[in-house]
Protein backbone atom coordinates (compact mmCIF):
# COMPACT_ATOMS: atom_id res chain seq x y z
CA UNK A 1 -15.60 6.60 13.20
CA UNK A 2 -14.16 5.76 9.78
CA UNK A 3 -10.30 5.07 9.65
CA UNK A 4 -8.70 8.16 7.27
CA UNK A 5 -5.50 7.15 5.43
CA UNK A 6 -2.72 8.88 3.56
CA UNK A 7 -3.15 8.36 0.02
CA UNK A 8 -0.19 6.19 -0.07
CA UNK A 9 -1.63 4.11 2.75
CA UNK A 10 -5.04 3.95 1.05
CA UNK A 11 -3.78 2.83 -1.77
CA UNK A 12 -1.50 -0.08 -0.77
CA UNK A 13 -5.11 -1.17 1.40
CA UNK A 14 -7.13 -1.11 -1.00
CA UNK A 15 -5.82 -3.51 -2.73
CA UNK A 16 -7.38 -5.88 -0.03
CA UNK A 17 -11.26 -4.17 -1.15
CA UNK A 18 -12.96 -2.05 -3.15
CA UNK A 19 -12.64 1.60 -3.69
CA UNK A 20 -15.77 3.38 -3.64
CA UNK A 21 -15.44 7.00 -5.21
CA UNK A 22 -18.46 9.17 -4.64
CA UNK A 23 -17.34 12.27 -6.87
CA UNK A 24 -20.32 12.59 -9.66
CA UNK A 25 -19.92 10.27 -13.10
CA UNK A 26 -18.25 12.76 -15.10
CA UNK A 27 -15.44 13.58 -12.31
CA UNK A 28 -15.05 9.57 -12.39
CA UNK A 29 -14.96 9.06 -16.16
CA UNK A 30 -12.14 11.85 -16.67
CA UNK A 31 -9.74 10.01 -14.30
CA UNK A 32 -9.74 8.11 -10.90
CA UNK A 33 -7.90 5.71 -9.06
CA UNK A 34 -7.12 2.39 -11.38
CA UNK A 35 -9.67 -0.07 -10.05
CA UNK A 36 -11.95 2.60 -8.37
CA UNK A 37 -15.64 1.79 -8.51
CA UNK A 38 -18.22 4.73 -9.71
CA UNK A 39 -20.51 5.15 -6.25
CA UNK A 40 -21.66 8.72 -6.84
CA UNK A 41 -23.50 10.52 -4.37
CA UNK A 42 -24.75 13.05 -6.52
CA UNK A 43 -25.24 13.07 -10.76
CA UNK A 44 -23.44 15.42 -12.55
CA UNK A 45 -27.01 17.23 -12.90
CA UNK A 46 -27.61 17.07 -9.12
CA UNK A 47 -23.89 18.19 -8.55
CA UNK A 48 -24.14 21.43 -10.56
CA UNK A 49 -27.24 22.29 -9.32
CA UNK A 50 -26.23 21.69 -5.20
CA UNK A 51 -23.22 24.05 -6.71
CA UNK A 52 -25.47 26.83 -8.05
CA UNK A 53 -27.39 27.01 -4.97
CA UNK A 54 -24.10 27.01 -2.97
CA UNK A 55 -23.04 30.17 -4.66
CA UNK A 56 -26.71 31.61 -4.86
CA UNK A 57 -27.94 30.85 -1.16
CA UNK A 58 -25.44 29.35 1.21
CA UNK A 59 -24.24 26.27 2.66
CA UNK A 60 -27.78 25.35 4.44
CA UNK A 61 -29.80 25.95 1.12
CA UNK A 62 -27.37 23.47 -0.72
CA UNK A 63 -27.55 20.83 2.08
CA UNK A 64 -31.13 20.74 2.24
CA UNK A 65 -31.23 20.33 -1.53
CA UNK A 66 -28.17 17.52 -1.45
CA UNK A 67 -30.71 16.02 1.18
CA UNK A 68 -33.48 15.84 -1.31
CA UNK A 69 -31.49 14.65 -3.76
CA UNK A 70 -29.77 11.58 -1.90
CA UNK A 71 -32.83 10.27 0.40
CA UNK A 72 -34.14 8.38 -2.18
CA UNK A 73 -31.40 6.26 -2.70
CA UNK A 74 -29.68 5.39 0.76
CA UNK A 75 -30.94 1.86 0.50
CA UNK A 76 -30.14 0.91 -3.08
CA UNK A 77 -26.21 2.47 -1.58
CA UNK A 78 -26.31 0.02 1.80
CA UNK A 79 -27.16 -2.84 -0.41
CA UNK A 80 -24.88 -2.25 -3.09
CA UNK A 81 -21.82 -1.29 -0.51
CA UNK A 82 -22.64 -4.67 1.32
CA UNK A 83 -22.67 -6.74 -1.56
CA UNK A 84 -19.03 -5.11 -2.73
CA UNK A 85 -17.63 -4.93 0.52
CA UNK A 86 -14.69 -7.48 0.93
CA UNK A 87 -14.56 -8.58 4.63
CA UNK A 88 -17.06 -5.60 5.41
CA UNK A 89 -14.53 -2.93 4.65
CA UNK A 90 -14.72 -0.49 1.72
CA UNK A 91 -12.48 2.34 1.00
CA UNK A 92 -14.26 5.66 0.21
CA UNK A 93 -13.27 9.01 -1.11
CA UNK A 94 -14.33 12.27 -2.86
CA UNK A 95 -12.71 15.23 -4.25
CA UNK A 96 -11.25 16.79 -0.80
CA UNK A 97 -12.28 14.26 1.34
CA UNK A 98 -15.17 16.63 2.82
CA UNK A 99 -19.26 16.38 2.87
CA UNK A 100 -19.64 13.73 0.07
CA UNK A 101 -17.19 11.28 0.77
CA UNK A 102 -17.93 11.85 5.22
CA UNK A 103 -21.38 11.25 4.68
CA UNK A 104 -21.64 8.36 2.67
CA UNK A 105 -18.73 6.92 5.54
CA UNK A 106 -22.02 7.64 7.77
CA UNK A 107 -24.64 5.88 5.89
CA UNK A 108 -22.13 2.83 5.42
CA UNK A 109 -21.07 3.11 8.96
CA UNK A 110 -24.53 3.00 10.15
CA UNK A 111 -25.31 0.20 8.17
CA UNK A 112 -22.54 -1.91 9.99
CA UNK A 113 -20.09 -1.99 7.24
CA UNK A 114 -16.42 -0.60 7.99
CA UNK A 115 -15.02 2.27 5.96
CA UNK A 116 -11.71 3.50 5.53
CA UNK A 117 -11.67 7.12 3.82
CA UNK A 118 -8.67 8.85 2.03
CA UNK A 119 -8.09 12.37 3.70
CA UNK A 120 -7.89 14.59 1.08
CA UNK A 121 -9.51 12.99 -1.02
CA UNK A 122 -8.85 12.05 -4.91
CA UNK A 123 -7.62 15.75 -4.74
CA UNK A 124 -4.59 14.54 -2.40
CA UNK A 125 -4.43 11.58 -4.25
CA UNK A 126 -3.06 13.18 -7.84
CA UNK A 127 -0.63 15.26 -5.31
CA UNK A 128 1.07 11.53 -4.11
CA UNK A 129 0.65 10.45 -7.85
CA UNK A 130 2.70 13.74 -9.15
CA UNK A 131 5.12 13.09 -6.47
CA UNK A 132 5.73 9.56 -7.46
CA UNK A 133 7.22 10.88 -10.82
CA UNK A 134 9.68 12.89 -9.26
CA UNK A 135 11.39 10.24 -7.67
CA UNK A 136 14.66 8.62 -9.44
CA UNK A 137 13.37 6.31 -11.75
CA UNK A 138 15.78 3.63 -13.15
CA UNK A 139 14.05 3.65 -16.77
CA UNK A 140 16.48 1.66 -19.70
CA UNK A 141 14.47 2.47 -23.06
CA UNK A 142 13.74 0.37 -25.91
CA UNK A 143 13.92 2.53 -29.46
CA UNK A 144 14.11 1.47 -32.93
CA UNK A 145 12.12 3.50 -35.66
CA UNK A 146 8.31 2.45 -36.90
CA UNK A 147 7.73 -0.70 -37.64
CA UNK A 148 10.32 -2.17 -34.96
CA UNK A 149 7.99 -4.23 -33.08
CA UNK A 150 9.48 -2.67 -30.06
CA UNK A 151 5.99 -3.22 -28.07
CA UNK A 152 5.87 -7.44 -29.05
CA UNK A 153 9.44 -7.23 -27.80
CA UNK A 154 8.94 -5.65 -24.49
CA UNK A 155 5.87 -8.19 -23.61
CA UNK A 156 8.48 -10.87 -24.21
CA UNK A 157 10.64 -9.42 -22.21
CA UNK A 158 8.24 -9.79 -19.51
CA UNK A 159 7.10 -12.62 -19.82
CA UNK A 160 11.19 -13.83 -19.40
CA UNK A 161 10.82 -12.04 -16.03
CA UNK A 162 12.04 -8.63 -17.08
CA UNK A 163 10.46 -5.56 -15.75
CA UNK A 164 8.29 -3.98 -18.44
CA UNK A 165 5.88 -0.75 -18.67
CA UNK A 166 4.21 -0.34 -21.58
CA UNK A 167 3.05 3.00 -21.75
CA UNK A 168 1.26 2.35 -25.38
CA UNK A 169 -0.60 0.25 -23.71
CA UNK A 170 -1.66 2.43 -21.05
CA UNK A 171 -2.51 5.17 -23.57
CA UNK A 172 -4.19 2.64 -25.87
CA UNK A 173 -2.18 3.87 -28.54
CA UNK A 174 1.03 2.91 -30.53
CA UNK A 175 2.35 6.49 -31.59
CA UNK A 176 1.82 7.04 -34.77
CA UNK A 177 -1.13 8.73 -36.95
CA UNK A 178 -2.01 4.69 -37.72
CA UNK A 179 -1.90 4.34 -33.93
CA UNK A 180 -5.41 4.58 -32.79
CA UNK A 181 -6.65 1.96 -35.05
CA UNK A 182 -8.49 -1.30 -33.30
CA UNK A 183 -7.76 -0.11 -29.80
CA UNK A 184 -9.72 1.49 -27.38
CA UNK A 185 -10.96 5.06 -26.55
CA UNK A 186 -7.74 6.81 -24.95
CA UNK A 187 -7.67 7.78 -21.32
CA UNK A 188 -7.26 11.48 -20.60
CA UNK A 189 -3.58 12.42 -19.68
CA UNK A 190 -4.51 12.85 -15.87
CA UNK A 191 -5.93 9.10 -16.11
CA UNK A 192 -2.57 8.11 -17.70
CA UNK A 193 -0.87 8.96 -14.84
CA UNK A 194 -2.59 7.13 -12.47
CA UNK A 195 -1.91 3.55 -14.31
CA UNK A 196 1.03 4.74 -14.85
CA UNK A 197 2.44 5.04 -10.97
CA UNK A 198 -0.22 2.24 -10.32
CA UNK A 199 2.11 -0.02 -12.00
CA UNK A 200 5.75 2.24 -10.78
CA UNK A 201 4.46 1.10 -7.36
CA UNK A 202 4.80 -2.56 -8.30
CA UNK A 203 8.20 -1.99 -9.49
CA UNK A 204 11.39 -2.96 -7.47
CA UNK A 205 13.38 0.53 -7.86
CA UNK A 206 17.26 -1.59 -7.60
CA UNK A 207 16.22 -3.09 -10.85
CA UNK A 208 16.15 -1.23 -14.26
CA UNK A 209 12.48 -0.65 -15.84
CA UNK A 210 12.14 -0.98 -19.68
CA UNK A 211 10.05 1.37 -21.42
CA UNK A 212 9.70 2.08 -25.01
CA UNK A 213 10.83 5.16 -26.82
CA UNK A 214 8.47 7.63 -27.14
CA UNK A 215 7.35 11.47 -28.06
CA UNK A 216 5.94 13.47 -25.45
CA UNK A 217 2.60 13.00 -27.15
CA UNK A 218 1.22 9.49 -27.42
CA UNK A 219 -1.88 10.17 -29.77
CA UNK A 220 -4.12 12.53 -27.32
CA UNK A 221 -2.18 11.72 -24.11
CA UNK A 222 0.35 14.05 -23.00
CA UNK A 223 3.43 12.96 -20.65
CA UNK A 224 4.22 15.29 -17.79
CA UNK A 225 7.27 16.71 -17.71
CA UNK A 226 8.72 15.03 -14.72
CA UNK A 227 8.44 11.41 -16.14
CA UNK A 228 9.46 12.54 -19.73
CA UNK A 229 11.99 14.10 -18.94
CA UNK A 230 13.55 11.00 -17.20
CA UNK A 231 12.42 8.92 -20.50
CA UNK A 232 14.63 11.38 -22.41
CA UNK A 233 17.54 11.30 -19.67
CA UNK A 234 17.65 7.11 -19.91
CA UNK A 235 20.14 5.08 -21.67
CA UNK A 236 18.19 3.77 -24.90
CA UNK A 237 19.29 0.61 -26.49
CA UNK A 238 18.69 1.91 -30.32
CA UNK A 239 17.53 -1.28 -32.39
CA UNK A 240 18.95 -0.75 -36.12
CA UNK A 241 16.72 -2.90 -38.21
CA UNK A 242 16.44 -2.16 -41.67
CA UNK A 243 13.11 -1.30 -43.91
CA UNK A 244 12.95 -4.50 -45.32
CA UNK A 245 12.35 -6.40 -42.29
CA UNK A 246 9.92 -3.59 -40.88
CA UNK A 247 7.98 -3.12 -44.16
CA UNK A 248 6.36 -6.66 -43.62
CA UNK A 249 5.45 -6.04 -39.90
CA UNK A 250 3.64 -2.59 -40.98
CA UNK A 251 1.54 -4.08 -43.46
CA UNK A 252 0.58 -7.44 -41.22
CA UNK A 253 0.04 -5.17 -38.22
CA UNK A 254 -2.20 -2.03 -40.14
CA UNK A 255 -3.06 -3.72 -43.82
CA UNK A 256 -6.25 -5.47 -42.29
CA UNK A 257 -8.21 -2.17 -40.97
CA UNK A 258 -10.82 -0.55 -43.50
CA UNK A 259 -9.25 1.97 -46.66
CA UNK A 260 -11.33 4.53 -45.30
CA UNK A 261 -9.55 4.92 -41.36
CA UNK A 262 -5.94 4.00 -43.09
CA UNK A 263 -6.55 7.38 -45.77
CA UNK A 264 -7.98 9.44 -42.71
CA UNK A 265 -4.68 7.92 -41.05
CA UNK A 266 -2.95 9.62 -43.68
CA UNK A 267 -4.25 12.79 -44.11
CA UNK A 268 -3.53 13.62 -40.15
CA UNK A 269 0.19 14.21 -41.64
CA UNK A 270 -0.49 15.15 -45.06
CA UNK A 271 1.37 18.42 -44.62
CA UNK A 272 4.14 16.35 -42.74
CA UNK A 273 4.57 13.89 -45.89
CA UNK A 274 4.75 16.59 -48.82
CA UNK A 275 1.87 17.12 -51.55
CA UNK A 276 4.09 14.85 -53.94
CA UNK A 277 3.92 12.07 -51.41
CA UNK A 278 0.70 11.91 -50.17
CA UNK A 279 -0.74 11.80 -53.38
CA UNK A 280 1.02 8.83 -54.06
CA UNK A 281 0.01 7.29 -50.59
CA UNK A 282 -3.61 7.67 -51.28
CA UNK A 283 -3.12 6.26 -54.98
CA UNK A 284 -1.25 3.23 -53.70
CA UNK A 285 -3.75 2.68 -50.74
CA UNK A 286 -6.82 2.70 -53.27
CA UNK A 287 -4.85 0.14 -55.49
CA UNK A 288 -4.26 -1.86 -52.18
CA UNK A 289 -0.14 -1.85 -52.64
CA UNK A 290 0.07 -1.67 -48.67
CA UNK A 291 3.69 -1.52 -49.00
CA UNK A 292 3.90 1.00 -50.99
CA UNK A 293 1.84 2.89 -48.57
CA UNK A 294 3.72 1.67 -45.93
CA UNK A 295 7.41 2.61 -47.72
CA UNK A 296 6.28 6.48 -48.15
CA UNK A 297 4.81 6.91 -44.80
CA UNK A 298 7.64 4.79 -43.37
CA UNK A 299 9.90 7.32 -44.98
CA UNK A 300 8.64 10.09 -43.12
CA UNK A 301 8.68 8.41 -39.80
CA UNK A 302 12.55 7.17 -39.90
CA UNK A 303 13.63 11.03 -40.70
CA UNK A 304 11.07 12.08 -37.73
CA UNK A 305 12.81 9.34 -35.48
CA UNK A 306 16.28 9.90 -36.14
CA UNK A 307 15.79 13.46 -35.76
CA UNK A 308 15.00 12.42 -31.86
CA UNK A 309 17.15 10.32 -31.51
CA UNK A 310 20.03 13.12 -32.14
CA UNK A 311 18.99 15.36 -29.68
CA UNK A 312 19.64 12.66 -26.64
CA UNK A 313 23.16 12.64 -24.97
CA UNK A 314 25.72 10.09 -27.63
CA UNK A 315 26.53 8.32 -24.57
CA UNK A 316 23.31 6.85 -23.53
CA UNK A 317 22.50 5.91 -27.03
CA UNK A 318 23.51 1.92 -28.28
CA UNK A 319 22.79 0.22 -31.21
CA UNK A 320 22.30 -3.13 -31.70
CA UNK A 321 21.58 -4.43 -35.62
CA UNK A 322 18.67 -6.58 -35.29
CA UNK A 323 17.98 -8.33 -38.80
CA UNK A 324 14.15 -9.84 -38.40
CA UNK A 325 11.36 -8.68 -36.74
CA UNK A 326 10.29 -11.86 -35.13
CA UNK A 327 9.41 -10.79 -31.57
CA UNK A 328 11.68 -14.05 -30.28
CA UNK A 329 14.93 -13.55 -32.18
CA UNK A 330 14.93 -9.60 -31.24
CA UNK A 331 14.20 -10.20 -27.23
CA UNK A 332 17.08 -12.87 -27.59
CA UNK A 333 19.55 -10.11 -29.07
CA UNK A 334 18.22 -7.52 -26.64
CA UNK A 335 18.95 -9.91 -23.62
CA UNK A 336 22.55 -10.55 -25.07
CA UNK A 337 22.86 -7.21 -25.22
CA UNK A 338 26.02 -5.47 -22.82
CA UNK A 339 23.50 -2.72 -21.78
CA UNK A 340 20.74 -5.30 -20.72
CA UNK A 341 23.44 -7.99 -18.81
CA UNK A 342 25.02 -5.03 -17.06
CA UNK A 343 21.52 -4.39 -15.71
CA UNK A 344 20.21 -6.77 -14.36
């Protein structure tokens, strides 16, 4: 018989081996567990059509046709499961941790390999993850308006040892209507999530986390309230560093992408910017005066920020007047910082 874990359990062992999930591609590809291996039992054709005949005939009629549809391809599983399996175990789960996820434990089992299955399933799975956020979280936050570098100065600070999430990087997105350009296809929300407490799990809770400011909505991926609201909650060390030092880091960081995704870029917040102003920011970007471009949209952005930044309790909110934006000289201010020594 397989071993069945919590998902908390499950988790912390798989790290020692691979987790196979059997729920069909398209369950998979919306979200799963971060390092999870596709193994689906059914297709997401097959799967709708075992669920029609469910509903249409019964249980028996949508066995026998799950049957049909998985004999075929028992061997090609044993042989791929062997040749994944670290010291013969793999760690297996569906959506509730019923038929799919149980049977393929069978087939493996039978084959000699050892499985360990989450009871659940991935369905009990985003219940821990959801769970996770409601825990105290000892965020500090890192703001500054656009053009701050606030991301280069976070991966500094982690590479001096300083406990860093960066959720732009987890939502493949810097936060802006420039913010999708040369990264990745976002994850969905749900799949945010579970990176997200993948990484609060390696965290040492007596220790402060740094996390960059940010809206609820990071391009297409939505925070949950639970974690946001904590984000807001935080102290935020506020990093006052004028235009002129950010203007250069704008145009190094976005200048190089094509004319055509910066002016799509900037018609996302055409109403945002005024009729007046986004004229002018399409004229300037077909001249190529980047820093013009920059300046206007810039303009918008700093009003937008400082607007958020008025909302949060005064007492959680310190500035610190940073003037460069060389990733090395800001981390050095940040770590002299009374808010960052008091915390470490």
């Amino acid at each position: 018989m397989p071993e069945k874990l919590d998902p908390n359990a499950f988790v912390t062992a798989a790290s020692q081996g691979p987790i196979l999930d059997v729920r069909s591609p398209g369950e998979f590809q919306r979200a799963h567990i971060p390092g999870a291996i596709s193994f689906p039992l059914f297709t997401d054709e097959e799967r709708a059509r075992v669920g029609t005949i469910y509903k249409q005939a019964g249980k028996d009629a949508a066995v026998e046709l799950g049957l049909e549809f998985v004999g075929p391809k028992l061997a090609k599983w044993v042989k791929q499961a062997k040749k994944l399996a670290v010291n013969n175990t793999v760690y297996v789960h569906c959506w509730r941790g019923g038929m799919r996820s149980g049977s393929m434990a069978w087939l493996l089992e039978t084959a000699g390999i050892q499985v360990k299955l989450l009871v659940g399933g991935y369905k009990a799975y985003r219940n821990f993850v959801l769970s996770k956020f409601e825990e105290t979280i000892p965020l500090i936050v890192l703001g500054g308006k656009t053009g701050s570098g606030k991301t280069d100065i976070l991966l500094e600070m982690q590479k001096r040892g300083v406990q860093v999430i960066d959720l732009e990087g987890i939502a493949h997105h810097r936060g802006s209507a420039f913010g999708h350009l040369g990264l990745e296809e976002q994850p969905t929300s749900e799949h945010f999530e579970n990176v997200l407490v993948e990484q609060l799990m390696q965290m040492d809770y007596t220790k402060p986390i740094w996390v960059e400011d940010e809206s609820r909505h990071i391009g297409k991926v939505f925070m949950g309230a639970s974690f946001y609201d904590q984000l807001r909650a935080a102290p935020v060390l506020f990093l006052d560093i004028d235009a002129q030092y950010r203007l250069p880091h704008l145009v190094e960081v976005y200048a190089h992408y094509p004319k055509e995704d910066l002016a799509r870029a900037i018609d996302k917040i055409k109403k945002r910017l005024g009729g007046d102003h986004y004229k002018n920011a399409q004229e300037a970007l077909e001249t190529g005066d980047f820093s013009e471009v920059a300046a206007i949209t810039l303009n918008y952005y700093d009003k937008a920020y400082v607007h958020g930044l008025e909302i949060r309790a005064k007492e959680n909110i310190h500035r610190l007047v940073v003037e460069s934006c060389e990733p090395m000289v800001q981390t050095d201010a940040v770590m002299a910082h009374p808010l960052f020594t008091k915390n470490k």
